[in-house]
Every structure is written in structure tokens, then in C-alpha cells.
Protein backbone atom coordinates (compact mmCIF):
# COMPACT_ATOMS: atom_id res chain seq x y z
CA UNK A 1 -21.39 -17.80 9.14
CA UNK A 2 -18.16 -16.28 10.36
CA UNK A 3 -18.45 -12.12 10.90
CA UNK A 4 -15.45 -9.68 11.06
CA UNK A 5 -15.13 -8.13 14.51
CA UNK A 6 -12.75 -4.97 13.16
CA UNK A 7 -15.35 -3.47 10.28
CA UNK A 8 -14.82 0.21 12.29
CA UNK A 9 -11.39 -0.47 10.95
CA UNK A 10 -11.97 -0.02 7.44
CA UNK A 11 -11.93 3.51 6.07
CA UNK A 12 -11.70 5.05 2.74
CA UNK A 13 -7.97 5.63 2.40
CA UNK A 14 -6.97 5.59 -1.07
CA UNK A 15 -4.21 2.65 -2.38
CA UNK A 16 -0.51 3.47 -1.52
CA UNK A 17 0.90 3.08 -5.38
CA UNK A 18 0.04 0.47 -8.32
CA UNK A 19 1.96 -1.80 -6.84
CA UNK A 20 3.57 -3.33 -3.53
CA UNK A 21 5.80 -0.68 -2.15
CA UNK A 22 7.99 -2.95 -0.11
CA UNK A 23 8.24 -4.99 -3.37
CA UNK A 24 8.87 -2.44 -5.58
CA UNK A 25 11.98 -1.26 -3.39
CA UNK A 26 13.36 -4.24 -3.37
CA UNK A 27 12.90 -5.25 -6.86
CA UNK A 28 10.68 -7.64 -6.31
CA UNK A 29 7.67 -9.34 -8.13
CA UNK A 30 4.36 -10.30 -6.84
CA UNK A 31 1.48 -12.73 -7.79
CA UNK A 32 -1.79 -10.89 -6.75
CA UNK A 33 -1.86 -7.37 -4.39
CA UNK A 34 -4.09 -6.41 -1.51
CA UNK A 35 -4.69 -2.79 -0.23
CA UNK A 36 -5.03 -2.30 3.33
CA UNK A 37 -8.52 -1.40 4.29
CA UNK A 38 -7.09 0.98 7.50
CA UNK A 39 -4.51 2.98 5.97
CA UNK A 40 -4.29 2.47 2.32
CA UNK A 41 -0.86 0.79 1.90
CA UNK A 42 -0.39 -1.64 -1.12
CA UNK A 43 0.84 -5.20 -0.52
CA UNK A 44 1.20 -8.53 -1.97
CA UNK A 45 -0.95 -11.51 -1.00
CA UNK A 46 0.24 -14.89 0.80
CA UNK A 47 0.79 -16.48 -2.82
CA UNK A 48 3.80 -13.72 -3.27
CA UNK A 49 7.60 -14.88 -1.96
CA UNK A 50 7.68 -12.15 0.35
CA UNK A 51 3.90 -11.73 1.36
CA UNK A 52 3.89 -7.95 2.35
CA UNK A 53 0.02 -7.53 3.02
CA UNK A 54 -0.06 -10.23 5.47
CA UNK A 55 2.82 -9.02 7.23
CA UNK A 56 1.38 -5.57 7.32
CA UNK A 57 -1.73 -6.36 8.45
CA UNK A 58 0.02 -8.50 11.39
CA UNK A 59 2.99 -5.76 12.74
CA UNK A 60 0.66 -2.99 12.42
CA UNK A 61 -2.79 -4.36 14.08
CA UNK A 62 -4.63 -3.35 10.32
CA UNK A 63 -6.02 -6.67 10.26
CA UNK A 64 -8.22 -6.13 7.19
CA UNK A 65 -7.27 -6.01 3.78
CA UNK A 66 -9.33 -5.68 0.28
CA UNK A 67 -8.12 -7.24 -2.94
CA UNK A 68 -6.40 -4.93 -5.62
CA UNK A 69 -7.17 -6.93 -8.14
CA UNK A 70 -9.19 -5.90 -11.29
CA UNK A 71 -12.62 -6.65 -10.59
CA UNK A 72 -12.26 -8.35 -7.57
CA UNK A 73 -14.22 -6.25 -4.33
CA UNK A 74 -13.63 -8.94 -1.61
CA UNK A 75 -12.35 -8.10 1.61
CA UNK A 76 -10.40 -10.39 3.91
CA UNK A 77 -9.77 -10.23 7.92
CA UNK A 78 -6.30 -11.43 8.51
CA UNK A 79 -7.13 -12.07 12.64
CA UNK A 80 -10.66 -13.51 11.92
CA UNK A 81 -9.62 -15.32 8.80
CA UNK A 82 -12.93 -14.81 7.03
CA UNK A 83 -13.52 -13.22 3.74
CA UNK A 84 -16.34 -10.81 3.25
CA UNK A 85 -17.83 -8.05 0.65
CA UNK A 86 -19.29 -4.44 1.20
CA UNK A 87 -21.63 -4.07 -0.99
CA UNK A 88 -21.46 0.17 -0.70
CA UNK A 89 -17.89 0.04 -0.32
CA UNK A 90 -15.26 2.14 -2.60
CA UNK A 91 -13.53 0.12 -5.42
CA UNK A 92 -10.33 -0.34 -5.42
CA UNK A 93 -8.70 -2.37 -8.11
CA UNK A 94 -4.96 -2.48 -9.36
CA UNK A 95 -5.72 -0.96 -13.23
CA UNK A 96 -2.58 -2.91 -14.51
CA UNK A 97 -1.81 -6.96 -15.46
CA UNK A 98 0.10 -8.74 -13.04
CA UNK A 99 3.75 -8.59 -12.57
């Protein structure tokens, strides 16, 4: 079983916006969003065109990120490539559909 090596990482930094910020300044749309786990900051996953969680979680050394989706509480280390859950950990979940 693969383990996350950055857990001290994570801390409970509340989501950026309802959406992806770089997205949303662009006038972009998104598929499915992820909230950084270090600093809060809302992104869109891998599936997206312009993949701004991924990117984030690569310039800025916040390797992992937790899904914003509704009702989703996985967590996913972009350096270690494994997914995970936190059973105690906050939810955070996108309270909107899709774009």
C-alpha cells in the first residue's frame, strides 16, 4: 500500500472561492475542482483544459490536494501519486453543479 510522505503538509485552510480562480479570470470552464490541502487555493483537476490544481501543486511544492467535489473527501498526493482519505479531516466540497 502506497503512503503519502507530506501529511504535515495538510492544514485546515479554508477553499480559495467556489470555483478555480485562475479559471475564473480567464473565463474559463472546468470539469471537476480540487482545493489545495496547504494553502487553500481552488483549482481544476487534470481532466480540465488548463489543469490549474496540478500545476499549483507542482510550482509551489503543495503537493497535496483534496477533491472539491460534492461528497467526495479523497485526498490526492501529486509527488507520491497515491490517493488517500482522512477520516477526521474537514470537508470541503464545492456546494454548486459543475461548470
Amino acid at each position: 500500500m502506497a503512503i503519502c510522505s507530506h501529511l504535515d503538509l495538510i492544514a485546515d485552510t479554508p477553499p480559495s472561492g467556489d470555483g478555480c480562480l485562475e479559471c475564473l479570470q480567464i473565463g474559463a470552464g472546468w470539469v471537476h475542482l480540487r482545493r489545495c490541502a496547504t494553502c487553500g487555493q481552488v483549482g481544476c483537476c487534470d481532466s480540465s483544459p488548463n489543469k490549474h490544481a496540478s500545476n499549483h501543486a507542482r510550482s509551489l511544492r503543495h503537493p497535496v490536494m483534496q477533491s472539491f467535489e460534492p461528497g467526495e473527501e479523497w485526498f490526492w498526493c501529486e509527488v507520491d501519486q497515491v490517493a488517500f482519505e482522512i477520516p477526521e479531516a474537514p470537508s470541503y466540497s464545492h456546494p454548486r453543479k459543475r461548470r
